[in-house]
Protein backbone atom coordinates (compact mmCIF):
# COMPACT_ATOMS: atom_id res chain seq x y z
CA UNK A 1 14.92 8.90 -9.29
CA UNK A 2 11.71 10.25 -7.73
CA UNK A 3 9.71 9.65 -4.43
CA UNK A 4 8.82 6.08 -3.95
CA UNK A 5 4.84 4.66 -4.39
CA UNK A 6 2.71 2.29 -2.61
CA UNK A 7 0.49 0.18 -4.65
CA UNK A 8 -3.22 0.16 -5.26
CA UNK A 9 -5.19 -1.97 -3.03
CA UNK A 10 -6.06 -4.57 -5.89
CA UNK A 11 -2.53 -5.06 -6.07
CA UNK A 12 -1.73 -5.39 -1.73
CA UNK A 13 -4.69 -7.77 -1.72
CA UNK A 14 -2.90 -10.34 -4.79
CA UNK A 15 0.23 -9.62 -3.04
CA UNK A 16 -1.16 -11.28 0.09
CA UNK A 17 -0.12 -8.18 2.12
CA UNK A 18 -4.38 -8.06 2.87
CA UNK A 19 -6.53 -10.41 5.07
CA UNK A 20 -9.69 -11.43 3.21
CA UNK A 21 -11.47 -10.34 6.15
CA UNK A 22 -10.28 -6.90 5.07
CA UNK A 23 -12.25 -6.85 1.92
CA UNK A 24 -15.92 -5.88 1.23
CA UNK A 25 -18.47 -6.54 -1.58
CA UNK A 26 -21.01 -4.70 -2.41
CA UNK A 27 -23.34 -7.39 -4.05
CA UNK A 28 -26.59 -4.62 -4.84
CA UNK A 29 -28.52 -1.67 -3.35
CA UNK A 30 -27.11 1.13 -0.90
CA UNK A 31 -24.26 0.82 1.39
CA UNK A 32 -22.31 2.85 3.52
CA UNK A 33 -18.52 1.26 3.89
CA UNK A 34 -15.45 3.08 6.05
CA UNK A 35 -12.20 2.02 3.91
CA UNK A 36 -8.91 2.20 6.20
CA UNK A 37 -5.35 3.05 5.01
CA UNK A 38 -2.57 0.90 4.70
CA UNK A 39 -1.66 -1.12 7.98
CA UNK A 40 -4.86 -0.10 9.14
CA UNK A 41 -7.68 -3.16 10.71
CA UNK A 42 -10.61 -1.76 8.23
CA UNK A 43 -11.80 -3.06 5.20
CA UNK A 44 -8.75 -1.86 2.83
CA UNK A 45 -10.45 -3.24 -0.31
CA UNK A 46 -14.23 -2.97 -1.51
CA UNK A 47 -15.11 -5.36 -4.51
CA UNK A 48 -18.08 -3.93 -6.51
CA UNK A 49 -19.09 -6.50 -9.13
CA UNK A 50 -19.65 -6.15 -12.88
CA UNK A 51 -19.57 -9.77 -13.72
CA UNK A 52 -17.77 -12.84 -13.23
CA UNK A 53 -14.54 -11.60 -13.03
CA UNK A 54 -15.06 -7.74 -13.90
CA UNK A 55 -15.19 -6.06 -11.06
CA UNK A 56 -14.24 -2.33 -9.77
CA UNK A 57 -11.94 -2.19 -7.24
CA UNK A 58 -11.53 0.52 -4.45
CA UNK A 59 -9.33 1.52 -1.96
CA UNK A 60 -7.73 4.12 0.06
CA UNK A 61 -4.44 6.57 -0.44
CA UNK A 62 -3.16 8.93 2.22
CA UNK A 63 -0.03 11.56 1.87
CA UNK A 64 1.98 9.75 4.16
CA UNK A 65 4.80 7.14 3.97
CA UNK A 66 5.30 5.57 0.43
CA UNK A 67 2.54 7.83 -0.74
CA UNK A 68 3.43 11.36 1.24
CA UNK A 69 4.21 12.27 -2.78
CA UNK A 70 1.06 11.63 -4.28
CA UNK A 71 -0.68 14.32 -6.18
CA UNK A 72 -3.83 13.71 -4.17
CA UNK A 73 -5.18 11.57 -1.20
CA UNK A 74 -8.31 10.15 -1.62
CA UNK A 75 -10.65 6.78 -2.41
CA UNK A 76 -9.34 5.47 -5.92
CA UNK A 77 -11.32 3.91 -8.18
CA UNK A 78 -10.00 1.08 -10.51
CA UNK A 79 -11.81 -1.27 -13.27
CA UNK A 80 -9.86 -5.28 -13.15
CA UNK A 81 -11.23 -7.20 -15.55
CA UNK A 82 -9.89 -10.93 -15.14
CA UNK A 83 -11.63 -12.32 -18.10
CA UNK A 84 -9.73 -14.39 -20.50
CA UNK A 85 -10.87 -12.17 -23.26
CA UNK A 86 -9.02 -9.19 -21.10
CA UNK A 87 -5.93 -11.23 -21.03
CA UNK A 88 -2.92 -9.45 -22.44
CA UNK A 89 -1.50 -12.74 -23.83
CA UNK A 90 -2.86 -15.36 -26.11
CA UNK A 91 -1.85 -18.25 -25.25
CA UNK A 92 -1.24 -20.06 -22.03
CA UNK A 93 -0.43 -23.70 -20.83
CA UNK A 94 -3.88 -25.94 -20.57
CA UNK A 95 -4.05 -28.04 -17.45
CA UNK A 96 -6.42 -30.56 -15.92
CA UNK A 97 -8.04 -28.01 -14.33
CA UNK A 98 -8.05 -25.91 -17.64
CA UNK A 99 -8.02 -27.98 -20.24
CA UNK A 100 -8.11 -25.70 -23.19
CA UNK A 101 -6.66 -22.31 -22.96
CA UNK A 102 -10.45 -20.55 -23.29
CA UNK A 103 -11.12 -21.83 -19.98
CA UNK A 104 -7.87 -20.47 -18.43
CA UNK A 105 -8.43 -17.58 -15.74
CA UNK A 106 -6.43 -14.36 -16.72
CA UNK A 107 -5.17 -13.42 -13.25
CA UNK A 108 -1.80 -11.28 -11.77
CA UNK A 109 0.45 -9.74 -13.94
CA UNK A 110 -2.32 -10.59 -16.92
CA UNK A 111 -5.32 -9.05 -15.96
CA UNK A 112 -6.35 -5.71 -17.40
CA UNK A 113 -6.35 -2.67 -14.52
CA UNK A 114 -7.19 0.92 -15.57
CA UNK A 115 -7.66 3.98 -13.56
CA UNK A 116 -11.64 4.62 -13.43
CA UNK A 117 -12.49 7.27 -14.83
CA UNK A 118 -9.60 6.97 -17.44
CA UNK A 119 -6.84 8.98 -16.52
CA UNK A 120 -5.08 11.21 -19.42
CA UNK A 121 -1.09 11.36 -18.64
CA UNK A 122 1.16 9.95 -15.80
CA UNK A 123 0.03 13.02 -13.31
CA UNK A 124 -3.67 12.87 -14.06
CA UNK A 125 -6.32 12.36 -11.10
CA UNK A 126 -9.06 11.65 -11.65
CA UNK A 127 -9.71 8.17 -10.42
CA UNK A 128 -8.92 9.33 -6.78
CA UNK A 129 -12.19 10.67 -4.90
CA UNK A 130 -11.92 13.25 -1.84
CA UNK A 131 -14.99 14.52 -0.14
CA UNK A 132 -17.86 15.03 -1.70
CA UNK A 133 -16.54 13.96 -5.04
CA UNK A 134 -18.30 11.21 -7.32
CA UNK A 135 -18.29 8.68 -10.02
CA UNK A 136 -21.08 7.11 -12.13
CA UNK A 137 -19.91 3.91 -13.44
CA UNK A 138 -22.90 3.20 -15.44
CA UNK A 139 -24.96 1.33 -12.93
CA UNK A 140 -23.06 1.84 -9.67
CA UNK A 141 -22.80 5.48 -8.53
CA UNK A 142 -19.70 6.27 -5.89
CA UNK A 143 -19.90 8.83 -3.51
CA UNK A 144 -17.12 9.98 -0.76
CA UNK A 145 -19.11 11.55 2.09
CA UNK A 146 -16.33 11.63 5.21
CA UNK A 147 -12.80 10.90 5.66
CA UNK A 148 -10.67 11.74 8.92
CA UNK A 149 -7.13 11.04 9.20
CA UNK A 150 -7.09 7.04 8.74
CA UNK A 151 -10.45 6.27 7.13
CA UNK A 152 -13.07 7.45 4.30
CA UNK A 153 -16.40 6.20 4.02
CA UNK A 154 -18.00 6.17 0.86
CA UNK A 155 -21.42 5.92 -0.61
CA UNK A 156 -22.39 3.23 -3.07
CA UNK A 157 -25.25 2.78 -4.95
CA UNK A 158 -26.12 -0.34 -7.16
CA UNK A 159 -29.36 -0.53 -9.31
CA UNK A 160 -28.87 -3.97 -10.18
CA UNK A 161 -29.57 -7.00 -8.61
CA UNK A 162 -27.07 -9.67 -6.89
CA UNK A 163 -24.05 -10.43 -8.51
CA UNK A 164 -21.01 -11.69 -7.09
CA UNK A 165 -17.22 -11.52 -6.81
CA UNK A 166 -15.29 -14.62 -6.98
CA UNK A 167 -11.64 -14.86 -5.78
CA UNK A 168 -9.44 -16.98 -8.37
């Protein structure tokens, strides 16, 4: 029962349903980016790097369609971590590729993705910026400055050098 979902950008982007030319990174310093909504031609995802494979990711949710029953529309904000250590199983089969299972990638269905800042409950908000709302995530600061009916542009500010995001 209930109204049905979409699904986080993270998720559309692993599920192929986004273009890679549809995702941003912000590598370091200050950058303005315009996210689109779903079916939309803008950048739907925007990477910002932690380390090799921890990464924030952010996207874009708008009371309409799948999500017209959202509590809130608004630029969430997401922490994937893809390292092995996140992985939520032990073991896994080596290949040539990977030969032992410490070198195996923890990607899909195993990676670790919480709702940044950590969301108490099923209902809770937080992690979903409107206008004017913010989030420090240590070193990166987040800030949602416009939206209009199919885009928000958001502020980001990283005090750390280059780092990188790389696609497994």
């Amino acid at each position: 029962e209930g109204d049905p979902i979409g699904t986080i950008a993270y998720n559309r982007y692993a599920a192929g349903w986004i273009d890679p030319t549809q995702v941003a990174i912000h590598r370091s310093g200050i950058g303005l980016y315009t996210l689109g909504t779903v079916d939309s031609t803008d950048i739907q995802l925007l990477i910002l790097p932690i380390e090799n494979g921890h990464f924030y990711a952010l996207g874009t949710r708008r009371l309409a369609a799948y999500d017209a029953a959202l509590p809130k529309a608004g630029v969430e904000v997401y922490e994937v971590d893809q390292r092995r250590t996140a992985c939520s199983i032990d073991t896994l089969f080596p290949t040539s590729v990977y030969p032992t299972t410490a070198d195996w990638p923890c990607f899909a269905t195993l990676a670790r993705i919480a709702q940044t800042p950590a969301v108490p409950g099923i209902d809770g908000i937080a992690h979903v910026l409107s206008i004017d709302e913010w989030v420090d995530l240590g070193f990166i600061n987040v800030t949602v400055i416009a939206a209009d009916t199919d885009t928000f542009t958001v502020r980001v500010e990283d005090t750390r050098t280059g780092n990188r995001f790389i696609d497994d």
